[in-house]
PDB file of N, CA and C in Angstrom:
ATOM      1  N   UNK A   1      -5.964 -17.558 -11.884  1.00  0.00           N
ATOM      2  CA  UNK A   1      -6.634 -17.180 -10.666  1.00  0.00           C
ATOM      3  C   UNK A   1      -5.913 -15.978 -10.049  1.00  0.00           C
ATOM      4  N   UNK A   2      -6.448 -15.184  -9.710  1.00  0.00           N
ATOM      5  CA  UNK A   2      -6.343 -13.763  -9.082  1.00  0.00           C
ATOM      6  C   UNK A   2      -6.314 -13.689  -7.390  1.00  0.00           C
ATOM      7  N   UNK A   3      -5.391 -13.451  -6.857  1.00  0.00           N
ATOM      8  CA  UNK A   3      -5.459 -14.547  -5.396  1.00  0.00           C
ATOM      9  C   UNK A   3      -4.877 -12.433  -4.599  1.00  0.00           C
ATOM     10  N   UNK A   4      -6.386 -12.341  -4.020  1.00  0.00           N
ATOM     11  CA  UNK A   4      -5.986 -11.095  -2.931  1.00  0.00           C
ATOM     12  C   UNK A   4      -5.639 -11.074  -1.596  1.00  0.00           C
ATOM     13  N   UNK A   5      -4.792 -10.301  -0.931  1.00  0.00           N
ATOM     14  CA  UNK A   5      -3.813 -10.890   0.165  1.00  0.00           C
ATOM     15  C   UNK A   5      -4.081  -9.209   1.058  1.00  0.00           C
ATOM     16  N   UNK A   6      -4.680  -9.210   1.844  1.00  0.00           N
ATOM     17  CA  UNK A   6      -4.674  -7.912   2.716  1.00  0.00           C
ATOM     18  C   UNK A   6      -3.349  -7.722   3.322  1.00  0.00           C
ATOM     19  N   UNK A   7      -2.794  -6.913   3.697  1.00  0.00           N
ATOM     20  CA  UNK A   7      -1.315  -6.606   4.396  1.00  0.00           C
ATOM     21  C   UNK A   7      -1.421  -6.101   5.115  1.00  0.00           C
ATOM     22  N   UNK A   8      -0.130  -5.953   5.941  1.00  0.00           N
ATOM     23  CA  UNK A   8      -0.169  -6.048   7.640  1.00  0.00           C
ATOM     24  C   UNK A   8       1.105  -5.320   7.602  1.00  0.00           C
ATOM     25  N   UNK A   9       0.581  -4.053   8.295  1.00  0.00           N
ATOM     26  CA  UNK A   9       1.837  -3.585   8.752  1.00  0.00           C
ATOM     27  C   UNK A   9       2.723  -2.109   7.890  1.00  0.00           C
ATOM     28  N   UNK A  10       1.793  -2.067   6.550  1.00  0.00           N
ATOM     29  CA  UNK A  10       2.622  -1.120   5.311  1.00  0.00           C
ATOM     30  C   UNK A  10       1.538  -0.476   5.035  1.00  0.00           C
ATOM     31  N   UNK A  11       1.625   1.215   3.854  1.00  0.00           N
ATOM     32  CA  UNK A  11       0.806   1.565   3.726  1.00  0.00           C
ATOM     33  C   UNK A  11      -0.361   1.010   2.819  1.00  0.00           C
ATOM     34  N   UNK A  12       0.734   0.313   1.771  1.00  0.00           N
ATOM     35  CA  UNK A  12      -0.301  -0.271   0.977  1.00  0.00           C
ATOM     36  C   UNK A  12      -1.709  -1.061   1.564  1.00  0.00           C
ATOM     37  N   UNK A  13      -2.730  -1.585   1.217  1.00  0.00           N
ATOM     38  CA  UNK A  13      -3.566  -2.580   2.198  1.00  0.00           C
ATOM     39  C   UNK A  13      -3.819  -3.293   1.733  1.00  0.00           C
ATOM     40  N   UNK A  14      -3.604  -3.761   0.228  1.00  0.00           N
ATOM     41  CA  UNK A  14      -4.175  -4.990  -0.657  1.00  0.00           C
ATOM     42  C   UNK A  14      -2.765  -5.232  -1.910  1.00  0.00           C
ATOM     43  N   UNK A  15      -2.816  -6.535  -1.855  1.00  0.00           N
ATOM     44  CA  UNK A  15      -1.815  -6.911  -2.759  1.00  0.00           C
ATOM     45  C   UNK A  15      -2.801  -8.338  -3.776  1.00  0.00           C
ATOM     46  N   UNK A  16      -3.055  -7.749  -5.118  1.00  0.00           N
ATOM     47  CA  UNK A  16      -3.839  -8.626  -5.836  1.00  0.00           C
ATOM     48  C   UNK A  16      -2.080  -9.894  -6.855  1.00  0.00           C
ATOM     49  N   UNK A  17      -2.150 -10.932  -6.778  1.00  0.00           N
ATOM     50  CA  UNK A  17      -0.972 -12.034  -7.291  1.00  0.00           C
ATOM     51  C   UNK A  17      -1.699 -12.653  -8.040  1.00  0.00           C
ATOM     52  N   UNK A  18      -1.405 -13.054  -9.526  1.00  0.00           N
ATOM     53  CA  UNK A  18      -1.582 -13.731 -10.082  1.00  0.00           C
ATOM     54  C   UNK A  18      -0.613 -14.668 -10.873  1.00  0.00           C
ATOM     55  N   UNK A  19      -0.640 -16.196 -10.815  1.00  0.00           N
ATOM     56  CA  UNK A  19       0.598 -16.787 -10.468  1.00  0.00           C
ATOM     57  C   UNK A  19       0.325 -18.150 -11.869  1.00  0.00           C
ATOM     58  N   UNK A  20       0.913 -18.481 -11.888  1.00  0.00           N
ATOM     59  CA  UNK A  20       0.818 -19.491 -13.517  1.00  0.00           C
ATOM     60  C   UNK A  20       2.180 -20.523 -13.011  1.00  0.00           C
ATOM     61  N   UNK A  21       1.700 -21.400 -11.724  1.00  0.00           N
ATOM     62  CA  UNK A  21       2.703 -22.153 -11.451  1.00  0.00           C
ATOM     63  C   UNK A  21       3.311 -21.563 -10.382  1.00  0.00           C
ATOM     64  N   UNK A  22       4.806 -21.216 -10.573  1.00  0.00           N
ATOM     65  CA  UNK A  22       5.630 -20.648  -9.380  1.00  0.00           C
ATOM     66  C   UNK A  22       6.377 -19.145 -10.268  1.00  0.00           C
ATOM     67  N   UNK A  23       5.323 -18.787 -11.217  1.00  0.00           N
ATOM     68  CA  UNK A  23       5.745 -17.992 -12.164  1.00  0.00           C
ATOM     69  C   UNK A  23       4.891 -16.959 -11.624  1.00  0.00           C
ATOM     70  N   UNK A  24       5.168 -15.253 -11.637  1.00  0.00           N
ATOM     71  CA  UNK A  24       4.696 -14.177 -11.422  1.00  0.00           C
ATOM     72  C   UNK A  24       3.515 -14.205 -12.812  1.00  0.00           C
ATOM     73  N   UNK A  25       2.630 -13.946 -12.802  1.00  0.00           N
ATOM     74  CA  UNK A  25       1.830 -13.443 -13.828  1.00  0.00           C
ATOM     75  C   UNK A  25       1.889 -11.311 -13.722  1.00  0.00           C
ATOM     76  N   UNK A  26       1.122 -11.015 -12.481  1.00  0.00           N
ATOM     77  CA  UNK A  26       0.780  -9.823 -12.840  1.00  0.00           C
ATOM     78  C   UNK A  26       1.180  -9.728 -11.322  1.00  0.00           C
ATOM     79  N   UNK A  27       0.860  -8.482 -10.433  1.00  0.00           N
ATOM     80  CA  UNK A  27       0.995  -8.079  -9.067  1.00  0.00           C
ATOM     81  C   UNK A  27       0.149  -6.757  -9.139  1.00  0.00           C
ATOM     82  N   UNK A  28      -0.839  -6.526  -8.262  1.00  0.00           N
ATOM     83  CA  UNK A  28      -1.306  -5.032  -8.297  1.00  0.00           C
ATOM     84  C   UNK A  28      -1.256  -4.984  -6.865  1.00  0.00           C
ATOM     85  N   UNK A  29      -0.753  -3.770  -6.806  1.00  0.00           N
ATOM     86  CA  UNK A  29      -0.919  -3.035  -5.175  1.00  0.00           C
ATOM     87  C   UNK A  29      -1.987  -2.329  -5.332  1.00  0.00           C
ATOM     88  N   UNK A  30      -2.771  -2.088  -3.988  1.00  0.00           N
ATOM     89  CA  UNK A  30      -3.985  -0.707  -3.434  1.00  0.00           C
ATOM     90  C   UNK A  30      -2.726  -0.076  -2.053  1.00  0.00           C
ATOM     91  N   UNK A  31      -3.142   1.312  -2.619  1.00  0.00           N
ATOM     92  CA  UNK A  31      -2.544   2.379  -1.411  1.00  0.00           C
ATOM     93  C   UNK A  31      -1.114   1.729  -1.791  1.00  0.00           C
ATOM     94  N   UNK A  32      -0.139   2.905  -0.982  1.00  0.00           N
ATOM     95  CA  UNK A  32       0.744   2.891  -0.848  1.00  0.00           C
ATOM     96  C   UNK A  32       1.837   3.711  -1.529  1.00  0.00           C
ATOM     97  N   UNK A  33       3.019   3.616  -1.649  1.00  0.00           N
ATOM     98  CA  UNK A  33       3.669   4.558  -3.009  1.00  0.00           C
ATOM     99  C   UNK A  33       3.529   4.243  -4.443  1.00  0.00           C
ATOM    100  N   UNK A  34       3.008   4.703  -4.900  1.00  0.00           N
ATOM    101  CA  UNK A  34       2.391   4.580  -6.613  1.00  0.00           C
ATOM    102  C   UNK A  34       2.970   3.835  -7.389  1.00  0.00           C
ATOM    103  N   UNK A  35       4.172   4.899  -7.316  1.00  0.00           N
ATOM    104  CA  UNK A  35       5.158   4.932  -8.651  1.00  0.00           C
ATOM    105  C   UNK A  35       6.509   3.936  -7.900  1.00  0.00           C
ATOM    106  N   UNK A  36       6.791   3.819  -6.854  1.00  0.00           N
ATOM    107  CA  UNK A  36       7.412   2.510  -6.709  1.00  0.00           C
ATOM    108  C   UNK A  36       6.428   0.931  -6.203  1.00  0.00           C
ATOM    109  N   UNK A  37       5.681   0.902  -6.453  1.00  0.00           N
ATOM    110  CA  UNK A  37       4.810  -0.650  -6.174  1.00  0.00           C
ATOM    111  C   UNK A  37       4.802  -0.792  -7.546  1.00  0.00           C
ATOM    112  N   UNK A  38       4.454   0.141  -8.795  1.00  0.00           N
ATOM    113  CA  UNK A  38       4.504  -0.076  -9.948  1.00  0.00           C
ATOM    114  C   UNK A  38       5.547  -0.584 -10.646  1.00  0.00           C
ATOM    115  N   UNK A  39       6.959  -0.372 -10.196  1.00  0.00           N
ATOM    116  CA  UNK A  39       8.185  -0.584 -10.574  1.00  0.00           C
ATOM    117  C   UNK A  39       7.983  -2.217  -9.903  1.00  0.00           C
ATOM    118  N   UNK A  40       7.935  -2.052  -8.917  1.00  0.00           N
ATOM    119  CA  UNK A  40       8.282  -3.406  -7.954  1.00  0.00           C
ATOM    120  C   UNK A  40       7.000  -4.571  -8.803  1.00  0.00           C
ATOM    121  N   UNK A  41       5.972  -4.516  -9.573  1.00  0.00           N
ATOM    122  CA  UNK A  41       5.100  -4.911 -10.121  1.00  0.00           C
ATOM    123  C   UNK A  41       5.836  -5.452 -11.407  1.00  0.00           C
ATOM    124  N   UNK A  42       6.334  -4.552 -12.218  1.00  0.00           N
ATOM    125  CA  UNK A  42       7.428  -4.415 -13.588  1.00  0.00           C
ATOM    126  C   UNK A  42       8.229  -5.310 -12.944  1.00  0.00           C
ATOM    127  N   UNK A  43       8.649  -5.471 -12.148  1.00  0.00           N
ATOM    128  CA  UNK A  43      10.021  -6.049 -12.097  1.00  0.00           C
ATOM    129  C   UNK A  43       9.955  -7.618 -11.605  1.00  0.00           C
ATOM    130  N   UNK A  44       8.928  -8.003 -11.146  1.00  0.00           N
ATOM    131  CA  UNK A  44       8.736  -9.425 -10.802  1.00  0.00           C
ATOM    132  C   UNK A  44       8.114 -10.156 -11.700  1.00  0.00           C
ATOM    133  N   UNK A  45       7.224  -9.518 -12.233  1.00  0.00           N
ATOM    134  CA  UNK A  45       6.199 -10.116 -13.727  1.00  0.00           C
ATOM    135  C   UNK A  45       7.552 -11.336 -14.245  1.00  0.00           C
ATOM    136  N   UNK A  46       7.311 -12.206 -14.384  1.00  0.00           N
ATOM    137  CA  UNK A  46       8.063 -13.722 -14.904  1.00  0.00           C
ATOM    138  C   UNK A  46       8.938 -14.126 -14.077  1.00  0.00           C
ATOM    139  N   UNK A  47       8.964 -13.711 -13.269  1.00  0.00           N
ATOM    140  CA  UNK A  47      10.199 -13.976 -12.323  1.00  0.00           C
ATOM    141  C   UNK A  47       9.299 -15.170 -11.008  1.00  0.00           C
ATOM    142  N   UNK A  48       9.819 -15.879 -10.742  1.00  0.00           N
ATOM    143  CA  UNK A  48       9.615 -17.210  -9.842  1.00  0.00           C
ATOM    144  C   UNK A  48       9.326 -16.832  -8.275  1.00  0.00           C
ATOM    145  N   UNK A  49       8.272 -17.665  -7.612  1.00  0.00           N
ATOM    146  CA  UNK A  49       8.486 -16.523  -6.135  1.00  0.00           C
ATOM    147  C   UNK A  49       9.462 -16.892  -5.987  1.00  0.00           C
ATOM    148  N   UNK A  50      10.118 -18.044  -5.770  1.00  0.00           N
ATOM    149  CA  UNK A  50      12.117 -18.208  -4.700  1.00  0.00           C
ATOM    150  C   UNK A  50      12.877 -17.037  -5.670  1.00  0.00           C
ATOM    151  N   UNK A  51      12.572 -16.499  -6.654  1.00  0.00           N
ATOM    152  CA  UNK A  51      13.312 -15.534  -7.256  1.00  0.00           C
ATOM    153  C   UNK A  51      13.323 -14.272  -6.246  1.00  0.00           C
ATOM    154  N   UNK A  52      12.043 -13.865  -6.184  1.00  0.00           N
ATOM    155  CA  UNK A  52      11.543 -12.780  -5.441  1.00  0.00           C
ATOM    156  C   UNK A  52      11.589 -13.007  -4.201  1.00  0.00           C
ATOM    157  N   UNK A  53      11.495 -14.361  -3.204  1.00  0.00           N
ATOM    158  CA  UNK A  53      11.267 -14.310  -2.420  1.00  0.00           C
ATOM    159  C   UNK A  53      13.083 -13.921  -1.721  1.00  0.00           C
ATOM    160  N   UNK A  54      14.264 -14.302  -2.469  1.00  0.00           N
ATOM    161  CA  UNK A  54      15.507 -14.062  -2.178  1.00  0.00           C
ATOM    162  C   UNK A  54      15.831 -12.756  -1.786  1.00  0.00           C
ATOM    163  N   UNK A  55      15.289 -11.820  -2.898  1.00  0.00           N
ATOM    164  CA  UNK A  55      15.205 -10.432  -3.388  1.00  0.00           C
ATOM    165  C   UNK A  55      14.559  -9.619  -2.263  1.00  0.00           C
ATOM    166  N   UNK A  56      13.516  -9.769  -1.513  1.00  0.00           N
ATOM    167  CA  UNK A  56      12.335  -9.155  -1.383  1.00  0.00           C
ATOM    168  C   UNK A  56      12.393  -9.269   0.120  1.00  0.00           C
ATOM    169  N   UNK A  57      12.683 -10.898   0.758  1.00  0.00           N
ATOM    170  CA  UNK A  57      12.234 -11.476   2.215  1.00  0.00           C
ATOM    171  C   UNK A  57      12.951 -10.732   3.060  1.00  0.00           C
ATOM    172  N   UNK A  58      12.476 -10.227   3.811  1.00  0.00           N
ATOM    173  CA  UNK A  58      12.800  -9.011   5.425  1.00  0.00           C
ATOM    174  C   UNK A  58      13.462  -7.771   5.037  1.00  0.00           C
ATOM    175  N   UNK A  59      12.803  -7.749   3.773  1.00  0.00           N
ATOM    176  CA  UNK A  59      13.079  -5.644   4.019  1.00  0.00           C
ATOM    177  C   UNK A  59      11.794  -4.913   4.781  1.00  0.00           C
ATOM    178  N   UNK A  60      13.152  -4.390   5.316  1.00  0.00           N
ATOM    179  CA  UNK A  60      12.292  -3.527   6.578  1.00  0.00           C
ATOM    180  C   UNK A  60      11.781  -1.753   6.023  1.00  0.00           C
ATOM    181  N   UNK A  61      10.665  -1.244   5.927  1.00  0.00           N
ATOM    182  CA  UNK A  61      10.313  -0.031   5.930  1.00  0.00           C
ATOM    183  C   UNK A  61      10.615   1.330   6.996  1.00  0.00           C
ATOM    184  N   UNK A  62      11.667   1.687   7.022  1.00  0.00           N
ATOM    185  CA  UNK A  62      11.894   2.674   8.388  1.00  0.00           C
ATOM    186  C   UNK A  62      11.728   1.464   9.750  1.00  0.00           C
ATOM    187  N   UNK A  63      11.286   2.135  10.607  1.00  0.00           N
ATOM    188  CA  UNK A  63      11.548   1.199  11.886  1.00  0.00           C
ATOM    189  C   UNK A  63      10.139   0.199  11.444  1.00  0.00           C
ATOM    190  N   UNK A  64       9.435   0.075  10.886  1.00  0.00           N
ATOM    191  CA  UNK A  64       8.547  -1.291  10.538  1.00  0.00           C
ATOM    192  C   UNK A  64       9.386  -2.537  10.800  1.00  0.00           C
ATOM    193  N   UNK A  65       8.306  -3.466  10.819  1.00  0.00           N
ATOM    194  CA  UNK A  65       9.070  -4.671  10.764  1.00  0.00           C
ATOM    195  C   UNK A  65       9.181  -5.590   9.521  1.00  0.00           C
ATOM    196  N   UNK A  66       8.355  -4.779   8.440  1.00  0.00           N
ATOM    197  CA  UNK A  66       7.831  -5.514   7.581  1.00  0.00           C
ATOM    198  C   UNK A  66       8.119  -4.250   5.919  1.00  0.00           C
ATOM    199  N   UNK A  67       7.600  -4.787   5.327  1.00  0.00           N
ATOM    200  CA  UNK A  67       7.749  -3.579   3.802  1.00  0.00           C
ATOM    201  C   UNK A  67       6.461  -3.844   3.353  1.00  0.00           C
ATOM    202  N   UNK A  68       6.093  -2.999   2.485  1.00  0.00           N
ATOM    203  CA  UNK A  68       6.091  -3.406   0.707  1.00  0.00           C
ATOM    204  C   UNK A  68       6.360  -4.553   0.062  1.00  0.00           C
ATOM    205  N   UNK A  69       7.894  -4.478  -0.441  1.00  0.00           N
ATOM    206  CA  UNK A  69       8.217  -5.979  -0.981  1.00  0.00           C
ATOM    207  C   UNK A  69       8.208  -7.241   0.045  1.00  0.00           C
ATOM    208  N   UNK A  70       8.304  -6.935   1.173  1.00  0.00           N
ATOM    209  CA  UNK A  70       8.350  -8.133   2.343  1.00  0.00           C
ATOM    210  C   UNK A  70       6.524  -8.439   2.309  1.00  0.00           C
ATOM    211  N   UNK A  71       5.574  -7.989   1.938  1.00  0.00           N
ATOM    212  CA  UNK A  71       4.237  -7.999   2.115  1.00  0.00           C
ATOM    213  C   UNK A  71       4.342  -8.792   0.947  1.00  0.00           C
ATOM    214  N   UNK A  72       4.411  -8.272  -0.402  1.00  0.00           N
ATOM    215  CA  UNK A  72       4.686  -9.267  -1.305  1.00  0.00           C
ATOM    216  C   UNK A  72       5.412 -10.862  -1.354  1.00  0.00           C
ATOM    217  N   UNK A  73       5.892 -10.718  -0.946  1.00  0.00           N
ATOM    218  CA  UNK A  73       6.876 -12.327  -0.495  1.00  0.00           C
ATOM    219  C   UNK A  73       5.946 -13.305   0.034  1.00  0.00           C
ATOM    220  N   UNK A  74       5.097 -12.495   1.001  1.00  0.00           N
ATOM    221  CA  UNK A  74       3.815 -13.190   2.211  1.00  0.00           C
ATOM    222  C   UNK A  74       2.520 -13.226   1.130  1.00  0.00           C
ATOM    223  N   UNK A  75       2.224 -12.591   0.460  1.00  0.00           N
ATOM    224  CA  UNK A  75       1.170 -12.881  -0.737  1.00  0.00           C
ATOM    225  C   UNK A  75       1.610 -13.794  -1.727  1.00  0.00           C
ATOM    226  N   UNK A  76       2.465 -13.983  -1.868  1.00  0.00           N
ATOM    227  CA  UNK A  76       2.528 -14.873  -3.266  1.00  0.00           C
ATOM    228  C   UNK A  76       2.835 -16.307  -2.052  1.00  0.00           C
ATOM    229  N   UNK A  77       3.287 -16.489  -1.261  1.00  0.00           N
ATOM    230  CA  UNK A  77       3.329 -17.592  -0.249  1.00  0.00           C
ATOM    231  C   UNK A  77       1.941 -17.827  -0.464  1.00  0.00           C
ATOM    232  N   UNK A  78       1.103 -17.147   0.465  1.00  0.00           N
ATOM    233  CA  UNK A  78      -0.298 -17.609   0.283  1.00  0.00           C
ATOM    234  C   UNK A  78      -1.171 -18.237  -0.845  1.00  0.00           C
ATOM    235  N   UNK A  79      -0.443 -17.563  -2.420  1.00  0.00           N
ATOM    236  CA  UNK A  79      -1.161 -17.297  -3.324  1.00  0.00           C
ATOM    237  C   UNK A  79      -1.262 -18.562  -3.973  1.00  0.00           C
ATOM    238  N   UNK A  80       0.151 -19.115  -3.817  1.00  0.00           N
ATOM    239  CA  UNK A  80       0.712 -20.734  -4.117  1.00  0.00           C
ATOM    240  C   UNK A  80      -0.115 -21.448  -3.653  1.00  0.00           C
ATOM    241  N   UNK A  81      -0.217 -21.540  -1.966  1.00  0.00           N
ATOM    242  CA  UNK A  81      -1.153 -22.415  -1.282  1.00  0.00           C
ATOM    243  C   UNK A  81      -2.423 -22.206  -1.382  1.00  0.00           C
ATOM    244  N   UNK A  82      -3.000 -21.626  -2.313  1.00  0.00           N
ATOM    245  CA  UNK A  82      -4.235 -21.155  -2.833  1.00  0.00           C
ATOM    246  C   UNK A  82      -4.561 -22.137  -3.889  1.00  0.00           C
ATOM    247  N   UNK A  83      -3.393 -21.801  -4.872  1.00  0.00           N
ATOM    248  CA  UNK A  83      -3.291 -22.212  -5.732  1.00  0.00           C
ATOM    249  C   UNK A  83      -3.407 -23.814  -6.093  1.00  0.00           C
ATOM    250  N   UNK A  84      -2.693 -24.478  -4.912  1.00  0.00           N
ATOM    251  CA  UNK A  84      -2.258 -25.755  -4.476  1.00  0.00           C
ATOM    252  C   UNK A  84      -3.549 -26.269  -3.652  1.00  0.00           C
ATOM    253  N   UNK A  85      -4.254 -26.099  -3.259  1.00  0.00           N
ATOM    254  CA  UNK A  85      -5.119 -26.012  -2.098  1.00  0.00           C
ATOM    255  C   UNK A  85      -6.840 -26.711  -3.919  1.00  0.00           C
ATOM    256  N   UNK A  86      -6.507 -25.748  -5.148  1.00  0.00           N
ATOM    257  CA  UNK A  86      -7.609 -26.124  -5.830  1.00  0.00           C
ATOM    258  C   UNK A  86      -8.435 -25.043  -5.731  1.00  0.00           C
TER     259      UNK A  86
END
């Protein structure tokens, strides 16, 4: 299941998670910086959210309150209880 998460707060505006348990499957960003959401995509693929969520939870973007990877952390949260939910 392919679980899309609008974001709040970053340039990106859509974060697509696809999750196989508490396991990363895939991650696609819309908008935002290209060539690092792509890296940040590469780099979580098998990795667990409490993996990512260690990694990732309250990085801040310039004076934002929120990121990129902190938007991610909040999508795959959701994506679980999606998941869990049936």
């Amino acid at each position: 299941m392919v679980y899309s998460y609008r974001t709040r707060g970053t340039c990106s505006r859509q974060i697509d998670v696809e999750l196989d348990g508490d396991i990363i499957k895939s991650v696609q960003f819309y908008g935002g910086c290209n060539g690092n959401l792509q890296g940040i995509s590469a780099i979580v693929r098998g990795k667990t959210i409490e993996e990512v969520e260690k990694a990732f939870s309250g990085i801040r973007c310039g004076m934002k309150p929120t990121s990129c990877p902190d938007q991610l952390v909040q999508a795959l949260h959701a994506a679980k209880a999606a998941q869990e939910a049936g």
